[in-house]
PDB file of N, CA and C in Angstrom:
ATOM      1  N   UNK A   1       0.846  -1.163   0.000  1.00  0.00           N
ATOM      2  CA  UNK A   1       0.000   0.000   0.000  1.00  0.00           C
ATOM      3  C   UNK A   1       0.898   1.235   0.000  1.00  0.00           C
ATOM      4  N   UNK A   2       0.509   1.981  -1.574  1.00  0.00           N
ATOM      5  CA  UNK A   2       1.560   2.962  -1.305  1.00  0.00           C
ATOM      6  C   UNK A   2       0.534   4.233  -1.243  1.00  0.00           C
ATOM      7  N   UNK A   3       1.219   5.722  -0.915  1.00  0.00           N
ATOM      8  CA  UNK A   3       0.523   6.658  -0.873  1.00  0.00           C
ATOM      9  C   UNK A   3       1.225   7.641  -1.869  1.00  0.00           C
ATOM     10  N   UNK A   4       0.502   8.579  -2.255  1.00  0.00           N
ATOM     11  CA  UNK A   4       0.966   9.275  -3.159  1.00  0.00           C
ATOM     12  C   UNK A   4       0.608  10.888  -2.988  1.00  0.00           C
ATOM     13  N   UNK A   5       1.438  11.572  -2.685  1.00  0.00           N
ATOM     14  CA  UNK A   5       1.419  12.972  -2.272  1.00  0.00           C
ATOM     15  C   UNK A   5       1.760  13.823  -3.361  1.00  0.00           C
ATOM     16  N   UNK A   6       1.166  14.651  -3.636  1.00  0.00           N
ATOM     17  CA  UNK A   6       1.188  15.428  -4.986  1.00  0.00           C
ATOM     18  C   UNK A   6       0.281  16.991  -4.694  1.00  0.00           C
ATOM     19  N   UNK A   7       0.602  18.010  -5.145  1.00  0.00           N
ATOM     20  CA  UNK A   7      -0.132  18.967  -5.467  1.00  0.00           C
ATOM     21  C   UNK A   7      -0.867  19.194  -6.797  1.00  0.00           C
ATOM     22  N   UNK A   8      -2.245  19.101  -6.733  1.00  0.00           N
ATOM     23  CA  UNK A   8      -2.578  18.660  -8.183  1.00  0.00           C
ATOM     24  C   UNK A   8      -2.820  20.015  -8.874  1.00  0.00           C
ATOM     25  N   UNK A   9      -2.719  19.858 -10.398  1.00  0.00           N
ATOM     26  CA  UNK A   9      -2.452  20.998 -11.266  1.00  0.00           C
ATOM     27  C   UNK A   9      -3.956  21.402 -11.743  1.00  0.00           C
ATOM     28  N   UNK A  10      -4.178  22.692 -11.806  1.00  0.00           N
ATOM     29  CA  UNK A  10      -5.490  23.049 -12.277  1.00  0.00           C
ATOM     30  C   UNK A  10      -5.918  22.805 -13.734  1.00  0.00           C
ATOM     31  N   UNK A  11      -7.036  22.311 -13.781  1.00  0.00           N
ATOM     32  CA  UNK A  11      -8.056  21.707 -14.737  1.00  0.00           C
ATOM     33  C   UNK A  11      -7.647  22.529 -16.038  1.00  0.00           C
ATOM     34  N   UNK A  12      -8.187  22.520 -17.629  1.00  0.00           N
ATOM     35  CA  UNK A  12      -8.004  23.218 -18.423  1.00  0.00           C
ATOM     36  C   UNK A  12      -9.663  24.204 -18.341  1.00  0.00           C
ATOM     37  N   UNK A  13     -10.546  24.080 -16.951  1.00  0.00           N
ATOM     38  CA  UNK A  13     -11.280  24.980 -17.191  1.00  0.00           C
ATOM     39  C   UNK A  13     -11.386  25.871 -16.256  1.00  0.00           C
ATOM     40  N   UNK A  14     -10.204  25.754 -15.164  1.00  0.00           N
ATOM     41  CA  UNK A  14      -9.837  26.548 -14.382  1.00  0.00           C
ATOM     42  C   UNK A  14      -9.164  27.771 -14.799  1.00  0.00           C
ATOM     43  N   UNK A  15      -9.237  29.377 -14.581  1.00  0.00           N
ATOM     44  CA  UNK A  15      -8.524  30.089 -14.997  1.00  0.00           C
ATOM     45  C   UNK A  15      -7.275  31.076 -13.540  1.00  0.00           C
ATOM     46  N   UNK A  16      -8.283  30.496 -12.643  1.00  0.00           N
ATOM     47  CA  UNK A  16      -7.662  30.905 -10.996  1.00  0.00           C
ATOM     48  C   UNK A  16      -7.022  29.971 -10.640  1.00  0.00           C
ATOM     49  N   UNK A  17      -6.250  29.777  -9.203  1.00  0.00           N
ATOM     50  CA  UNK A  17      -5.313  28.605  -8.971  1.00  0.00           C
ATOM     51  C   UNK A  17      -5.668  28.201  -7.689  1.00  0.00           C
ATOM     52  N   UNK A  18      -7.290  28.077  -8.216  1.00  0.00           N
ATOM     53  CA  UNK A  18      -8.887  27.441  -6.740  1.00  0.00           C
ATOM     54  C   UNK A  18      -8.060  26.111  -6.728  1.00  0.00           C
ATOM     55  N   UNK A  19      -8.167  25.489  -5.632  1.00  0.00           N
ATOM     56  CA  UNK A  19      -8.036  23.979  -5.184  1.00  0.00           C
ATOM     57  C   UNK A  19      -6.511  23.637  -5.688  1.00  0.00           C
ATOM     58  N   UNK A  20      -5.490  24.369  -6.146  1.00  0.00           N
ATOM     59  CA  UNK A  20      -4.229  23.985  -5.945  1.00  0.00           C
ATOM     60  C   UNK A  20      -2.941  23.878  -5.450  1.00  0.00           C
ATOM     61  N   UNK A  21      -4.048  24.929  -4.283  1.00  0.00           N
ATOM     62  CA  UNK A  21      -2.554  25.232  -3.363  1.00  0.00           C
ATOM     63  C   UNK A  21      -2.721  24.100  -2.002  1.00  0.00           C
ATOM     64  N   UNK A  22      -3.613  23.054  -2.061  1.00  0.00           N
ATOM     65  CA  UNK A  22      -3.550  21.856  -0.936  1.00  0.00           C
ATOM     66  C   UNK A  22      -2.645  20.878  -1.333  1.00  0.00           C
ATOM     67  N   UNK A  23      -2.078  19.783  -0.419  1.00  0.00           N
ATOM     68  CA  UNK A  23      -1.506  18.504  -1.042  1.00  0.00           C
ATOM     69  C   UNK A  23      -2.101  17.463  -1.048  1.00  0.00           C
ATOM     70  N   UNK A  24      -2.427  16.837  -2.049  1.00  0.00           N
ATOM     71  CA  UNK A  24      -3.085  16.021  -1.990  1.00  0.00           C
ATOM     72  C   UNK A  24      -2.443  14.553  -1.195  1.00  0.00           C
ATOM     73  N   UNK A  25      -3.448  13.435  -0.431  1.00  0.00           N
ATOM     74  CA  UNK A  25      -2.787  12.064  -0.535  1.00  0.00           C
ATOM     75  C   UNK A  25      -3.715  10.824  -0.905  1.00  0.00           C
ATOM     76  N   UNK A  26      -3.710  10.437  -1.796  1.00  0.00           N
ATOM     77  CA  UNK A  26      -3.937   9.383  -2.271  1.00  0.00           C
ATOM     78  C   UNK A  26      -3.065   8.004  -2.124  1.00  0.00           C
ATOM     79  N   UNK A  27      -3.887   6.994  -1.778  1.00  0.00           N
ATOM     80  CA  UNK A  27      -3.347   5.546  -2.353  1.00  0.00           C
ATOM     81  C   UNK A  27      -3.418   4.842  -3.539  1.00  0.00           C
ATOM     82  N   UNK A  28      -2.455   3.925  -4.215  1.00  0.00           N
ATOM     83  CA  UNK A  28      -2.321   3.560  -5.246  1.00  0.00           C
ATOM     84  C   UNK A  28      -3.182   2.625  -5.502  1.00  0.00           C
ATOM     85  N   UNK A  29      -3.552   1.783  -6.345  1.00  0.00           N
ATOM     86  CA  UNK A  29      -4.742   0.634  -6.239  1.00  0.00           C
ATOM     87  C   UNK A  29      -4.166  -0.472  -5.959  1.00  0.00           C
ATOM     88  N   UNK A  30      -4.438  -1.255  -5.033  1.00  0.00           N
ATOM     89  CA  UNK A  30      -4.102  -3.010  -4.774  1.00  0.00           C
ATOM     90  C   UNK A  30      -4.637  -3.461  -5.141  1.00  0.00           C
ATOM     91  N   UNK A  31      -6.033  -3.581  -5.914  1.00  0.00           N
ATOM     92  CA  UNK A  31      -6.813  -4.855  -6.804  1.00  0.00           C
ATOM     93  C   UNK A  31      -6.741  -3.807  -8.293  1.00  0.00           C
ATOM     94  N   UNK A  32      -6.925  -4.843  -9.319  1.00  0.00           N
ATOM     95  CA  UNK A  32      -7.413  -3.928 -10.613  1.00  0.00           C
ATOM     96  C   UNK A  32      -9.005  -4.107 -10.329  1.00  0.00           C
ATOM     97  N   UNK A  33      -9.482  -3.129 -11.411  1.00  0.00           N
ATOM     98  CA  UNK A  33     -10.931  -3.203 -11.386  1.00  0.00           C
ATOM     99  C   UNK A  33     -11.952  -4.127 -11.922  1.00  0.00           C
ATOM    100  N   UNK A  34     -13.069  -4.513 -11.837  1.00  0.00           N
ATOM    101  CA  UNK A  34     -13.338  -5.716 -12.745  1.00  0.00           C
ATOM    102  C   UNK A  34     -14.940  -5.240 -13.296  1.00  0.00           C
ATOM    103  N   UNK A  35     -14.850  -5.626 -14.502  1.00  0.00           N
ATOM    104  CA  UNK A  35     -16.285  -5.508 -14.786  1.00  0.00           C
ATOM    105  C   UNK A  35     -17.305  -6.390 -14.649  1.00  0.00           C
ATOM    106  N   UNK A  36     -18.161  -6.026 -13.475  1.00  0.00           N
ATOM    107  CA  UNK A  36     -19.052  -7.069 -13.219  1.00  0.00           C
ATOM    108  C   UNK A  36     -20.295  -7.373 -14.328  1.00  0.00           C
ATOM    109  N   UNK A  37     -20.381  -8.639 -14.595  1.00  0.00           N
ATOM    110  CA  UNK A  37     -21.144  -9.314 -16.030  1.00  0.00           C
ATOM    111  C   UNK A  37     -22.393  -9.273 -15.572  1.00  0.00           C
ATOM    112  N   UNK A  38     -23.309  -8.921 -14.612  1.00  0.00           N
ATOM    113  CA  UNK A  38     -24.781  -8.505 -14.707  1.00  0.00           C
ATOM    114  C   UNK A  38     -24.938  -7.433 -15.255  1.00  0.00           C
ATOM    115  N   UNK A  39     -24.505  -6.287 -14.549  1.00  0.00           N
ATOM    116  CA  UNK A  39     -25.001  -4.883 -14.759  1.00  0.00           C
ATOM    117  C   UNK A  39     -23.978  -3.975 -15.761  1.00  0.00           C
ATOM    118  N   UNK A  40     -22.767  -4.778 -15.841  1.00  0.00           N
ATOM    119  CA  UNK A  40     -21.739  -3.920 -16.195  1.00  0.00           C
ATOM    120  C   UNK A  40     -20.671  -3.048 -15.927  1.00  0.00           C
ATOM    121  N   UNK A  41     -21.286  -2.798 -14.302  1.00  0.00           N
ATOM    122  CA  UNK A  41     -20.245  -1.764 -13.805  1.00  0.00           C
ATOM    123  C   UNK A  41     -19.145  -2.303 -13.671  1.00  0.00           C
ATOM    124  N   UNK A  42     -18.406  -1.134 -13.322  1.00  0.00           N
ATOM    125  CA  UNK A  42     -16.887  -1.115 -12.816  1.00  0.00           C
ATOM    126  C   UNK A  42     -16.880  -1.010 -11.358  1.00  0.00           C
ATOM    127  N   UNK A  43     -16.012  -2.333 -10.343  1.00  0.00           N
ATOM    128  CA  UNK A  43     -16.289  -2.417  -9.478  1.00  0.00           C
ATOM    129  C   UNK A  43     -15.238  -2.682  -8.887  1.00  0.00           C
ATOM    130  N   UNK A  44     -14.798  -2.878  -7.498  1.00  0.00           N
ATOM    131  CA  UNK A  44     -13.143  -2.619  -7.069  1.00  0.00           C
ATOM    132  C   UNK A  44     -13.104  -3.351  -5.094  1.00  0.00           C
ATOM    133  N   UNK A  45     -12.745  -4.006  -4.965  1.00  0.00           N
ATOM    134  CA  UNK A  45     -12.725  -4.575  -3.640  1.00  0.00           C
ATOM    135  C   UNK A  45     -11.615  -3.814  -2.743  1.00  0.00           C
ATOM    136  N   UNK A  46     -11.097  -2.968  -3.630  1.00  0.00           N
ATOM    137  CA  UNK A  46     -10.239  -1.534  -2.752  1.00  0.00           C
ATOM    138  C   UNK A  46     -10.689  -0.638  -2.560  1.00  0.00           C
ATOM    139  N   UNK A  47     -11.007  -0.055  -1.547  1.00  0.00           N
ATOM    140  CA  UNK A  47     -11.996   1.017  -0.707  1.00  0.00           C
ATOM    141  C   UNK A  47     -10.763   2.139  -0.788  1.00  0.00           C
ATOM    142  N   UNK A  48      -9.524   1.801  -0.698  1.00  0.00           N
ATOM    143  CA  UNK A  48      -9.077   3.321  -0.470  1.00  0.00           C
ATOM    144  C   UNK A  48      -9.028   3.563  -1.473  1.00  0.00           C
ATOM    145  N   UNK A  49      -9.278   3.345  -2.558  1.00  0.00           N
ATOM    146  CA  UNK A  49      -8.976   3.851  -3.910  1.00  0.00           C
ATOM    147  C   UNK A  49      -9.723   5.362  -4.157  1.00  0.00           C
ATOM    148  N   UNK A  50     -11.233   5.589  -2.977  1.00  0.00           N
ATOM    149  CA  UNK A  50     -12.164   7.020  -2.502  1.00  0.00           C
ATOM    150  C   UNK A  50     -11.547   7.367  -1.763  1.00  0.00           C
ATOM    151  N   UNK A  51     -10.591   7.212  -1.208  1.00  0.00           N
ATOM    152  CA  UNK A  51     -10.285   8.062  -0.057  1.00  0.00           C
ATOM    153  C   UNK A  51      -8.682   9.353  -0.654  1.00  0.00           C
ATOM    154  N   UNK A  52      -9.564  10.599  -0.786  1.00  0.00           N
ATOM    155  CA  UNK A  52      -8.591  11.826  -0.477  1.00  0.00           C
ATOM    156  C   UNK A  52      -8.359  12.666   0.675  1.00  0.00           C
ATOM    157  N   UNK A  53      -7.041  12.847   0.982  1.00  0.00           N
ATOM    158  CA  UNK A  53      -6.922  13.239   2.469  1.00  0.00           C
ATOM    159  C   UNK A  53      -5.750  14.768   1.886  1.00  0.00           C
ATOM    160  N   UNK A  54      -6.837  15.968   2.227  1.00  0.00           N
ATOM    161  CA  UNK A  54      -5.913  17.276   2.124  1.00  0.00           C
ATOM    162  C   UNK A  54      -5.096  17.558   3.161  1.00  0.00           C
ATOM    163  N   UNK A  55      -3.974  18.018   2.913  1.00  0.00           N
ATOM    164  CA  UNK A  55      -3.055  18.966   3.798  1.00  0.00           C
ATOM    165  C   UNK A  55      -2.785  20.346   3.189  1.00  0.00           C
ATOM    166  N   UNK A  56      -2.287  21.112   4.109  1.00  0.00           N
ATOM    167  CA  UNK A  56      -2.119  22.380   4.057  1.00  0.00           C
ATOM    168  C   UNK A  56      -0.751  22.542   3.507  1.00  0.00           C
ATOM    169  N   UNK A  57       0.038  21.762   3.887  1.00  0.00           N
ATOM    170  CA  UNK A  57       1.323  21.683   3.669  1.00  0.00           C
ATOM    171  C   UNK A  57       1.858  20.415   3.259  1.00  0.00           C
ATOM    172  N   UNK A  58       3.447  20.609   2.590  1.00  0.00           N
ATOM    173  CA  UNK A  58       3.910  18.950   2.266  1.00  0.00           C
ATOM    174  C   UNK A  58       4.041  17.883   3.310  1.00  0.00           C
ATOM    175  N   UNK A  59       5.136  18.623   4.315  1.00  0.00           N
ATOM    176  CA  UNK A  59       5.613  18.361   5.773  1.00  0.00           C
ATOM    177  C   UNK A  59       4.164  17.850   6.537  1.00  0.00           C
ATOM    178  N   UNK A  60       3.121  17.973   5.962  1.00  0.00           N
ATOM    179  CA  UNK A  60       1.955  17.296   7.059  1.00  0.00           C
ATOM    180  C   UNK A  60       1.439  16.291   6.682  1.00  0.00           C
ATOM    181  N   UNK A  61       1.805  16.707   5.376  1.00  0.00           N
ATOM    182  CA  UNK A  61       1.401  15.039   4.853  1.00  0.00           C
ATOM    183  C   UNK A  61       2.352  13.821   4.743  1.00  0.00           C
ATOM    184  N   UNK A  62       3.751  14.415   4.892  1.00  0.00           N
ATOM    185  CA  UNK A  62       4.549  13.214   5.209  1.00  0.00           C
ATOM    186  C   UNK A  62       4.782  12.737   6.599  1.00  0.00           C
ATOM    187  N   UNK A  63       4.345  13.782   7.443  1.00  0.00           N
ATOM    188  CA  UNK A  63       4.184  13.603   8.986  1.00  0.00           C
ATOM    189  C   UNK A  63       3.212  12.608   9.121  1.00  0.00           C
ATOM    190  N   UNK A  64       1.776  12.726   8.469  1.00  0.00           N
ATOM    191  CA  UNK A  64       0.722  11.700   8.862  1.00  0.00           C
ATOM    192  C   UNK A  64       1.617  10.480   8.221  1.00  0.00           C
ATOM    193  N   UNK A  65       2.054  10.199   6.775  1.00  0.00           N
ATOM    194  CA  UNK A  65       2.363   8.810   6.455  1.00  0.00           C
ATOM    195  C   UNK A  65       3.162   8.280   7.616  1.00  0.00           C
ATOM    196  N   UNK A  66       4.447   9.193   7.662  1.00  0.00           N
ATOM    197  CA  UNK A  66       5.228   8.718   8.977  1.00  0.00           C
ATOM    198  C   UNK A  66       4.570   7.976  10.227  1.00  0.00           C
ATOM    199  N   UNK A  67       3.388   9.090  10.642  1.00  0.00           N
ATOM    200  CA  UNK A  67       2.937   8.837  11.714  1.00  0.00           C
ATOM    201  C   UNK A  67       1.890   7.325  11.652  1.00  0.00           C
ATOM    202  N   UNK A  68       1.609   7.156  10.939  1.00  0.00           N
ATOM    203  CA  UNK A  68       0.691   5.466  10.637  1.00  0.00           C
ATOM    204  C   UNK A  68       1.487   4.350   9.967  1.00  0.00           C
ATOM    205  N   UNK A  69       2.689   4.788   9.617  1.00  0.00           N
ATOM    206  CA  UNK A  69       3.277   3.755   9.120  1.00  0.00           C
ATOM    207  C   UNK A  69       3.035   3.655   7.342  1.00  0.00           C
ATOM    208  N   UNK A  70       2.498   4.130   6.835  1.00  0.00           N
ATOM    209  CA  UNK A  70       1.888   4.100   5.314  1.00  0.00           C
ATOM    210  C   UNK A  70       3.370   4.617   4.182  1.00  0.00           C
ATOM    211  N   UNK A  71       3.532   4.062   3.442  1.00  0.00           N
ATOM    212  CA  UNK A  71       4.629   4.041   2.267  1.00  0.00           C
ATOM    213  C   UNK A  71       4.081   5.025   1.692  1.00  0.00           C
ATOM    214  N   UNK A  72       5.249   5.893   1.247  1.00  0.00           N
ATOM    215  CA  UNK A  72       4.493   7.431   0.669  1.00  0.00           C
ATOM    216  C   UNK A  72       5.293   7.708  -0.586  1.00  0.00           C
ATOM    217  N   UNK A  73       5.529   8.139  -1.531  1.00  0.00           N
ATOM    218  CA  UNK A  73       6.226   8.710  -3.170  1.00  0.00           C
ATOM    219  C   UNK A  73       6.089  10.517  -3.021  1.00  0.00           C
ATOM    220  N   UNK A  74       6.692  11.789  -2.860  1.00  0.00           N
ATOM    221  CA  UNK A  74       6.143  12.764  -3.526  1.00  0.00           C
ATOM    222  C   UNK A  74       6.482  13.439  -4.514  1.00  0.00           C
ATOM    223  N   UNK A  75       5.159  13.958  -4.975  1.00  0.00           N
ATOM    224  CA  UNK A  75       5.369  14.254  -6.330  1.00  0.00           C
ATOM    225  C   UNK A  75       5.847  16.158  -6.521  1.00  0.00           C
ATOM    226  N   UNK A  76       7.109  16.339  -6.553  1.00  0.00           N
ATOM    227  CA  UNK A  76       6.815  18.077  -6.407  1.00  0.00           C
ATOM    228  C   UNK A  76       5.866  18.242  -8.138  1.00  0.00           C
ATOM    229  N   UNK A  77       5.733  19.928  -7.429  1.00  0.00           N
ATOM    230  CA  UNK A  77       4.697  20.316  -8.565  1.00  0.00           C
ATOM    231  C   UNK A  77       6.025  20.898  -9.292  1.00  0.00           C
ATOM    232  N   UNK A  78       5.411  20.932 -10.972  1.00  0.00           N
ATOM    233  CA  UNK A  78       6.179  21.732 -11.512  1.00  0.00           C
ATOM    234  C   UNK A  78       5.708  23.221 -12.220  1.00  0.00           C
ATOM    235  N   UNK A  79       6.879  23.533 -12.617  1.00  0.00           N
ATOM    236  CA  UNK A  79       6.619  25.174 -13.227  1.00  0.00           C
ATOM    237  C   UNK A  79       5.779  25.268 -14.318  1.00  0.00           C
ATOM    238  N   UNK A  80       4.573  26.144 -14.039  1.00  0.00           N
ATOM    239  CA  UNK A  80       4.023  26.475 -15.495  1.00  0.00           C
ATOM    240  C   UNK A  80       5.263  26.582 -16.671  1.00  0.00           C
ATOM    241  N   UNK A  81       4.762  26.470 -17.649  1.00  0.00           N
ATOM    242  CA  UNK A  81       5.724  26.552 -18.883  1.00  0.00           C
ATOM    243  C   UNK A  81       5.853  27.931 -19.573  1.00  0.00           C
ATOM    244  N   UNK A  82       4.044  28.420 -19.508  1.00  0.00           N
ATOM    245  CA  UNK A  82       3.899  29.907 -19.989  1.00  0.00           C
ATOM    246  C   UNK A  82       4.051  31.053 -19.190  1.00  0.00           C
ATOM    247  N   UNK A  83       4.344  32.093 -19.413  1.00  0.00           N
ATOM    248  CA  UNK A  83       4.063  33.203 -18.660  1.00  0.00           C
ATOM    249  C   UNK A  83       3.155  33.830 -18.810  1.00  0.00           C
ATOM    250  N   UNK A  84       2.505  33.831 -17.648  1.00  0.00           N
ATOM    251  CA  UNK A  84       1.235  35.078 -17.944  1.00  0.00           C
ATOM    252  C   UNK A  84       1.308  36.001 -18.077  1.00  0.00           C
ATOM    253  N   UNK A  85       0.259  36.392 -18.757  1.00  0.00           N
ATOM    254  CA  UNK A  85       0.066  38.236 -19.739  1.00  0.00           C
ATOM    255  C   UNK A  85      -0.818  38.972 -19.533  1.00  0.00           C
ATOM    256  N   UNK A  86      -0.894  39.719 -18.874  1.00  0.00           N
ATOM    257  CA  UNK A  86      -1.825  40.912 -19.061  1.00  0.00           C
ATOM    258  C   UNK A  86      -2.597  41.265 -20.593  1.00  0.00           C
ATOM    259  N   UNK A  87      -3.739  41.211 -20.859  1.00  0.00           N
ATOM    260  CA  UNK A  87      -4.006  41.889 -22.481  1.00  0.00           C
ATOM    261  C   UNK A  87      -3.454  43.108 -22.276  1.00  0.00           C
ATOM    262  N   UNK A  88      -3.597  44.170 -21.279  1.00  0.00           N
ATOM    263  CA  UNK A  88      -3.044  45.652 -21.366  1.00  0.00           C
ATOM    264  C   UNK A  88      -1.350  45.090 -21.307  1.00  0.00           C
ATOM    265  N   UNK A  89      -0.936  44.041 -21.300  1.00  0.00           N
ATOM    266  CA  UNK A  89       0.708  43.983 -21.996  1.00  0.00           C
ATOM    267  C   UNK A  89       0.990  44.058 -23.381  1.00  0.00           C
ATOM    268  N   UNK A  90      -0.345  43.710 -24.271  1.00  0.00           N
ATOM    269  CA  UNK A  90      -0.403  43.615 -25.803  1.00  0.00           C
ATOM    270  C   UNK A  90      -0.300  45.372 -26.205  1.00  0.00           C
ATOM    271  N   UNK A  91      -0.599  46.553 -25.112  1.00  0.00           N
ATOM    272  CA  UNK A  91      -0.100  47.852 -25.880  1.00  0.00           C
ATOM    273  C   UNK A  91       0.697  48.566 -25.160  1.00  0.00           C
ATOM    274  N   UNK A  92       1.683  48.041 -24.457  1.00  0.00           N
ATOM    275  CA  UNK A  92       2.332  48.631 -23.839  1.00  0.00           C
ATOM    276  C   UNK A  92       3.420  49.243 -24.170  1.00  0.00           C
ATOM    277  N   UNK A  93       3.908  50.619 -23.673  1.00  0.00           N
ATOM    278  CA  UNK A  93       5.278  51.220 -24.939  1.00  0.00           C
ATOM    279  C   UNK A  93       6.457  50.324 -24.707  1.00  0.00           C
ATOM    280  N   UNK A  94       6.592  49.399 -23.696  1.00  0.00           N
ATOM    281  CA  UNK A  94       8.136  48.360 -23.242  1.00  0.00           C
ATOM    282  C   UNK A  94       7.851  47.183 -23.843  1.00  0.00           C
ATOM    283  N   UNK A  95       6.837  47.473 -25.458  1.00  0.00           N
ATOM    284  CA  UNK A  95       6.992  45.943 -25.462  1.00  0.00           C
ATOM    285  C   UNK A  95       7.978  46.079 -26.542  1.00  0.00           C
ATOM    286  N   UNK A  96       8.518  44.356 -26.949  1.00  0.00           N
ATOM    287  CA  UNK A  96       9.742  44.596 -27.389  1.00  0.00           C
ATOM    288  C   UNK A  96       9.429  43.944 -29.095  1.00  0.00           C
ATOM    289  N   UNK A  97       8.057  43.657 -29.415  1.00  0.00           N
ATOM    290  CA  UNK A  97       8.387  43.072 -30.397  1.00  0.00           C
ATOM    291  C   UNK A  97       7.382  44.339 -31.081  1.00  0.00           C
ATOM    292  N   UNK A  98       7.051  44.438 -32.282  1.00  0.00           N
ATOM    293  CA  UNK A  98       6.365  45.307 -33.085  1.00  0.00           C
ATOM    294  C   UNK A  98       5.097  44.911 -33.315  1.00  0.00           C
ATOM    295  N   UNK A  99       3.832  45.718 -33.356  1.00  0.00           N
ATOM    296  CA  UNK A  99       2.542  45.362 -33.262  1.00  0.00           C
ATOM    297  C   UNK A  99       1.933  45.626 -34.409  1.00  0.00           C
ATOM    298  N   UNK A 100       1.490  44.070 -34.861  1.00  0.00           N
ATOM    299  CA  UNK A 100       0.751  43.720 -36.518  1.00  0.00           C
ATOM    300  C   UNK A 100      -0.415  43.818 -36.335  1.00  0.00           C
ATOM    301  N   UNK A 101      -1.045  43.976 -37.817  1.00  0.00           N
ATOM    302  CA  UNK A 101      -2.448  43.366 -37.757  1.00  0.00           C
ATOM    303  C   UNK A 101      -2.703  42.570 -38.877  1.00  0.00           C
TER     304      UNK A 101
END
């Protein structure tokens, strides 16, 4: 049973950075899933597979694994790639490239 600590990255319909400043902890799955042949569903004899547990910080969430004994991985977050822009940066007199239409 492993756990997995990560800060998760905002959605592509997120434009604020709501729900990404917690850490997440999740466990990994110990059964695969199976499709049960009456109804069809997808069904799982691993219960923690629902269970998310927030922290405020990294250090608290490796404190709880510590503290229960639970095998933990973390994941740092990484750097956006883009930089954000102001539209009032598209007329600004410091910009450096020349403005087409």
């Amino acid at each position: 049973m492993t756990a997995r600590i990560y800060r998760p990255a905002k959605t592509a319909m997120q434009s604020g950075a709501a729900k990404t400043r917690d850490w997440l902890l999740d466990y990994e799955p110990e059964e695969p899933r199976v499709v049960e042949p009456l109804m069809g569903w997808t069904s799982s004899g691993d219960t923690k597979q629902q269970l998310k547990l927030r922290f405020e910080t990294k250090e608290e969430a490796v404190a709880y694994c510590e503290r229960h004994g639970i095998a933990y991985q973390v994941s740092e977050p990484r750097e956006p790639a883009r930089r954000t822009m102001a539209y009032s940066d598209n007329f600004a007199f410091t910009r450096k490239e020349g403005w087409t239409h």
